[in-house]
N, C-alpha and C. Protein backbone atom coordinates (compact mmCIF):
# COMPACT_ATOMS: atom_id res chain seq x y z
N UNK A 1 154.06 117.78 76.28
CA UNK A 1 153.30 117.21 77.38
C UNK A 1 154.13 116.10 78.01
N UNK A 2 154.01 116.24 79.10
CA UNK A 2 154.71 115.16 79.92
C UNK A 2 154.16 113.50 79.78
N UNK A 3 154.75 112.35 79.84
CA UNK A 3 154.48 111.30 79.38
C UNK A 3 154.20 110.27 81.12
N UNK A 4 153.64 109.72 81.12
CA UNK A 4 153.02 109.26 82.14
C UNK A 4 152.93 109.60 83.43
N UNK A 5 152.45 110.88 83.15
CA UNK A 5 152.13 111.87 84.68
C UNK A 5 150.31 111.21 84.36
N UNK A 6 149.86 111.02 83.39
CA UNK A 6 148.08 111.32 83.83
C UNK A 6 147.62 109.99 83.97
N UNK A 7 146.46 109.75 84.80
CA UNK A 7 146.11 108.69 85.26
C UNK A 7 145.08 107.68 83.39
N UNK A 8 145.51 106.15 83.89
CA UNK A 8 144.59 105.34 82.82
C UNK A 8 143.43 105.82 82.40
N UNK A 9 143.01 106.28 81.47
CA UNK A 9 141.45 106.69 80.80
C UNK A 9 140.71 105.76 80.61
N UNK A 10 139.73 104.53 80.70
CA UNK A 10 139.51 103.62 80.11
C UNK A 10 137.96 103.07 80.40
N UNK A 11 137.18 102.19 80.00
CA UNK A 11 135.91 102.09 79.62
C UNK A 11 135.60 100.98 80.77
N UNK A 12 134.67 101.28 81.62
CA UNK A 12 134.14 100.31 82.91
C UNK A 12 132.49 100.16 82.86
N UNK A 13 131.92 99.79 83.40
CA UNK A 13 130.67 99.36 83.47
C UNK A 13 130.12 100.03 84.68
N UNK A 14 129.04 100.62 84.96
CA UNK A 14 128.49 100.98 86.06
C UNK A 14 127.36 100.45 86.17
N UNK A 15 126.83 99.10 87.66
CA UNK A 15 125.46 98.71 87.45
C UNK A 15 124.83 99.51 89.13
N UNK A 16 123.94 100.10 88.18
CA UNK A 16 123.02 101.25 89.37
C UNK A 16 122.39 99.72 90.26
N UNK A 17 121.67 100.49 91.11
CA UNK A 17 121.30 99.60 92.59
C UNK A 17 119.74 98.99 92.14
N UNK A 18 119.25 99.58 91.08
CA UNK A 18 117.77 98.50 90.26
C UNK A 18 118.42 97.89 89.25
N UNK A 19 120.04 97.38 88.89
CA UNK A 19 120.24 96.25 88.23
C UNK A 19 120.50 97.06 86.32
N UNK A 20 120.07 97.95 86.12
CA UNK A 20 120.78 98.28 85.12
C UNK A 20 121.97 98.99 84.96
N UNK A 21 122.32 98.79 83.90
CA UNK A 21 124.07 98.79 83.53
C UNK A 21 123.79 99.76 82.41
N UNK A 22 125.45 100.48 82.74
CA UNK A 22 125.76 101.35 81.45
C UNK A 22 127.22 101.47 81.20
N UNK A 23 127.92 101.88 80.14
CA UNK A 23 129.34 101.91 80.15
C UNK A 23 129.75 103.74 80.02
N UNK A 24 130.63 103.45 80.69
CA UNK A 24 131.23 104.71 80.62
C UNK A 24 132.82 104.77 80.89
N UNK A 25 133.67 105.78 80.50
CA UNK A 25 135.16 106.12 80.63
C UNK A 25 135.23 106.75 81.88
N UNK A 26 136.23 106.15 82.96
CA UNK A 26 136.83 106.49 83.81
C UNK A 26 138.16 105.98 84.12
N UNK A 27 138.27 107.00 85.43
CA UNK A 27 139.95 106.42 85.61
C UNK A 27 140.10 105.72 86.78
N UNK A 28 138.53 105.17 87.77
CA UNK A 28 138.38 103.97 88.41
C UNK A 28 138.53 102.46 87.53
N UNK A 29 139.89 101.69 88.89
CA UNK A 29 139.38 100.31 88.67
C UNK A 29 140.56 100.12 86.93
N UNK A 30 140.60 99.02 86.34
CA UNK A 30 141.66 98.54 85.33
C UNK A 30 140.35 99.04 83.86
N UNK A 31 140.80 98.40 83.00
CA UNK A 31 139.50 98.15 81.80
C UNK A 31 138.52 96.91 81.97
N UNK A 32 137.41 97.25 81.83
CA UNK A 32 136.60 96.27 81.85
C UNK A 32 135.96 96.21 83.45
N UNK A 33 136.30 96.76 84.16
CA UNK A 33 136.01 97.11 85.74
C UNK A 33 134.27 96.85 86.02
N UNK A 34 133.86 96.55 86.46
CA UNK A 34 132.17 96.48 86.54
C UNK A 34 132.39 97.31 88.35
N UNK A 35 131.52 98.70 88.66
CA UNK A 35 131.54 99.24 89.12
C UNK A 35 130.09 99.33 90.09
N UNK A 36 130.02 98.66 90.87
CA UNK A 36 128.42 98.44 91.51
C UNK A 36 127.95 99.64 92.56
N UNK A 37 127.03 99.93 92.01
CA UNK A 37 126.67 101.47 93.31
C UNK A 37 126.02 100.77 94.51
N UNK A 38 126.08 101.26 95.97
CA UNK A 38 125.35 101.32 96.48
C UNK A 38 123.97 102.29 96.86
N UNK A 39 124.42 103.33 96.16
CA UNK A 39 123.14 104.36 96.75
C UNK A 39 123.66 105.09 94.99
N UNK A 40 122.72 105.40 94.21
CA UNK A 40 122.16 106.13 93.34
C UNK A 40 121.04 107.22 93.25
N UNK A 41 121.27 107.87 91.93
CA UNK A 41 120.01 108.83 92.46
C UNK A 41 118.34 108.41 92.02
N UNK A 42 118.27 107.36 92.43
CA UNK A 42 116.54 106.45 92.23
C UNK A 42 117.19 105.89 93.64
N UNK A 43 117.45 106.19 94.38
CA UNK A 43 117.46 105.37 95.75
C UNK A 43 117.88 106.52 96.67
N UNK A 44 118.80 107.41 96.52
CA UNK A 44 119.29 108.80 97.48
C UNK A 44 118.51 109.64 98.17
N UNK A 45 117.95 109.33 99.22
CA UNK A 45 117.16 110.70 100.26
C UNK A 45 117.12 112.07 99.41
N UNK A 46 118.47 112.91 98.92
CA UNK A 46 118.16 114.02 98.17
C UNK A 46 117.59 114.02 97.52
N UNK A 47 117.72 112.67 96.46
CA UNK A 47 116.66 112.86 94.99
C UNK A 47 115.30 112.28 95.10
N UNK A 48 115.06 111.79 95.72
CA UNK A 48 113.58 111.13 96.05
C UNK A 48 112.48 111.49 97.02
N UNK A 49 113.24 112.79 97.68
CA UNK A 49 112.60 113.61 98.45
C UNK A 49 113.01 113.39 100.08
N UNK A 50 113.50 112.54 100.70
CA UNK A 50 113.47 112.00 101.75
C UNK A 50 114.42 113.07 103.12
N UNK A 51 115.06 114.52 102.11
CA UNK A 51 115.55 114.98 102.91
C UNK A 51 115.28 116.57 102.96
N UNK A 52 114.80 117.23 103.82
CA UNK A 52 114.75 118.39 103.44
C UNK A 52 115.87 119.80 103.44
N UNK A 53 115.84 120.03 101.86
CA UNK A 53 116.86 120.79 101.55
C UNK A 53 117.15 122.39 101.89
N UNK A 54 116.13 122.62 101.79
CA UNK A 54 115.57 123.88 102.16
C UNK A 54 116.10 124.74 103.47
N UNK A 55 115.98 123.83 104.79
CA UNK A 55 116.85 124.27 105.91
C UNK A 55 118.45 124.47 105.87
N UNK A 56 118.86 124.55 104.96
CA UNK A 56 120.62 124.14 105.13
C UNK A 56 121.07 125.48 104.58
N UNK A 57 120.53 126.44 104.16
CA UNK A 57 120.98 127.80 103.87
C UNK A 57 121.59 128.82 105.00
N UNK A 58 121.89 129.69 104.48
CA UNK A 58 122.67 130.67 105.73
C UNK A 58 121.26 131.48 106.39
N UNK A 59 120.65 132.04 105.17
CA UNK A 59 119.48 132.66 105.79
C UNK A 59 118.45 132.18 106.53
N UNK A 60 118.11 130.53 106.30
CA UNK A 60 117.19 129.88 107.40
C UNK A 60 118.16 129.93 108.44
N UNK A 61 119.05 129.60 108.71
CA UNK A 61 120.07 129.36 110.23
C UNK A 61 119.78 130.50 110.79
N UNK A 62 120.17 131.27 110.42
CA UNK A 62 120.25 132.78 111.07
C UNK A 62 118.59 133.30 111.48
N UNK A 63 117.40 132.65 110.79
CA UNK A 63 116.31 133.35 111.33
C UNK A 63 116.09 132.26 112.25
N UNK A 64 116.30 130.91 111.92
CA UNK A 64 116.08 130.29 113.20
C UNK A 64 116.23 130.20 114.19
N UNK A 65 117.80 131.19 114.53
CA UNK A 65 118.42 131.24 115.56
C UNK A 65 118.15 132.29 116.35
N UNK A 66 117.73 133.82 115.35
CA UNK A 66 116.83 134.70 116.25
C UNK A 66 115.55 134.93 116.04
N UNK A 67 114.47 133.82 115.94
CA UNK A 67 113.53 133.83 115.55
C UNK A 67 112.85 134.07 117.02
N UNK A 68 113.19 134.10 118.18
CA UNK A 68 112.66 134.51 119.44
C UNK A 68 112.89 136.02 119.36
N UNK A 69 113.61 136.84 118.45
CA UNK A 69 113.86 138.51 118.95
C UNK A 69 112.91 138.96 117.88
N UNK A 70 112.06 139.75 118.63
CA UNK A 70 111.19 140.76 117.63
C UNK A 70 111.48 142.01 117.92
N UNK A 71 111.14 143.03 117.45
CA UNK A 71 110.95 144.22 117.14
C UNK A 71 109.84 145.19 117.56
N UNK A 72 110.07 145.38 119.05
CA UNK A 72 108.87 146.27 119.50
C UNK A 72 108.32 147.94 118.86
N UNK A 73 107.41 147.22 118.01
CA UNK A 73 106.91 148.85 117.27
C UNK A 73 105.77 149.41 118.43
N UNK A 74 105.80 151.20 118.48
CA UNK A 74 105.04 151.86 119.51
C UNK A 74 104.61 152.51 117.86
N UNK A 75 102.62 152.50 118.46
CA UNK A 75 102.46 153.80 117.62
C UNK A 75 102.10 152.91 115.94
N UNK A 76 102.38 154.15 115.56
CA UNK A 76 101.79 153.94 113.75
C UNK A 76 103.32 153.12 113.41
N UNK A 77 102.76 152.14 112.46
CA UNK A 77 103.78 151.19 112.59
C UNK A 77 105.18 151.90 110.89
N UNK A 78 104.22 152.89 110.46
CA UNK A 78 105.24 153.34 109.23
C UNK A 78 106.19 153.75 109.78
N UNK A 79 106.24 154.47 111.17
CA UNK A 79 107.26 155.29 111.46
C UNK A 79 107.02 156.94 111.11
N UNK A 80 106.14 156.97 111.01
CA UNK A 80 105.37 158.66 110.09
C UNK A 80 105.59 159.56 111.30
N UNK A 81 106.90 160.55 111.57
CA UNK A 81 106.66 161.22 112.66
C UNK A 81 105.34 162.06 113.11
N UNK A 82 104.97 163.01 111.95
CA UNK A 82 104.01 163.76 112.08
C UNK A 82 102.65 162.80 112.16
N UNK A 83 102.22 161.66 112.00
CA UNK A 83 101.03 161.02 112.18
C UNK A 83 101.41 160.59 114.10
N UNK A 84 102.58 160.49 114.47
CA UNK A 84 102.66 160.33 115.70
C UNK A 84 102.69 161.66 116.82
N UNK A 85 102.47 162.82 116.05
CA UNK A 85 102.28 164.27 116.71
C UNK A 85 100.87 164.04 116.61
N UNK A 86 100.31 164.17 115.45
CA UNK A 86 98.63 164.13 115.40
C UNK A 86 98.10 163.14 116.44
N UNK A 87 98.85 161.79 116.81
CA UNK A 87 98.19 161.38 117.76
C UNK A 87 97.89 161.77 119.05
N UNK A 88 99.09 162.26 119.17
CA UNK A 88 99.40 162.55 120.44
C UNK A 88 98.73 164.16 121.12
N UNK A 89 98.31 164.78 119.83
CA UNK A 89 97.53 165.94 120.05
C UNK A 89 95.69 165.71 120.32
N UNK A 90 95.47 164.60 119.25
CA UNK A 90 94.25 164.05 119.49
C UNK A 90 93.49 163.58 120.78
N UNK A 91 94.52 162.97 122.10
CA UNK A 91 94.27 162.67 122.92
C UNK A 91 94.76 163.59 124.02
């Protein structure tokens, strides 16, 4: 293995945005680093509901975008040829 190609491994502090702290290993910042969040997930629009996720798929885009084109059905809506002879004999 090659000798100082990989970045410092080392133990920092992370204090979330309600004031508690935890330690953890990263390769932000020297040792001993105290690492302050601004946005966490007890404060983030995604996790607290504030954003809706649901629209951002391929399949909502695409019906939203032809959600004005429908599909003009004539007749029996299965497509049943012979129920569309019977009608048409009936009258």
């Amino acid at each position: 293995m090659k000798q100082g190609i990989h970045p410092d491994y080392h133990k920092i502090t992370v204090v979330m945005t309600d004031g508690s702290k935890y330690e953890t290993f990263s390769t932000w910042g020297k040792e001993g680093d105290v690492l302050q969040l601004d946005v966490d997930s007890k404060t983030h629009p995604a996790w607290v509901g504030g954003v809706n996720l649901r629209k951002t798929g391929q399949m909502e885009k695409f019906q939203n975008r032809f959600a004005s084109f429908s599909v003009a059905t004539t007749g029996n809506a299965s497509g049943d040829v012979n129920a569309k002879k019977e009608d048409k004999k009936a009258s």
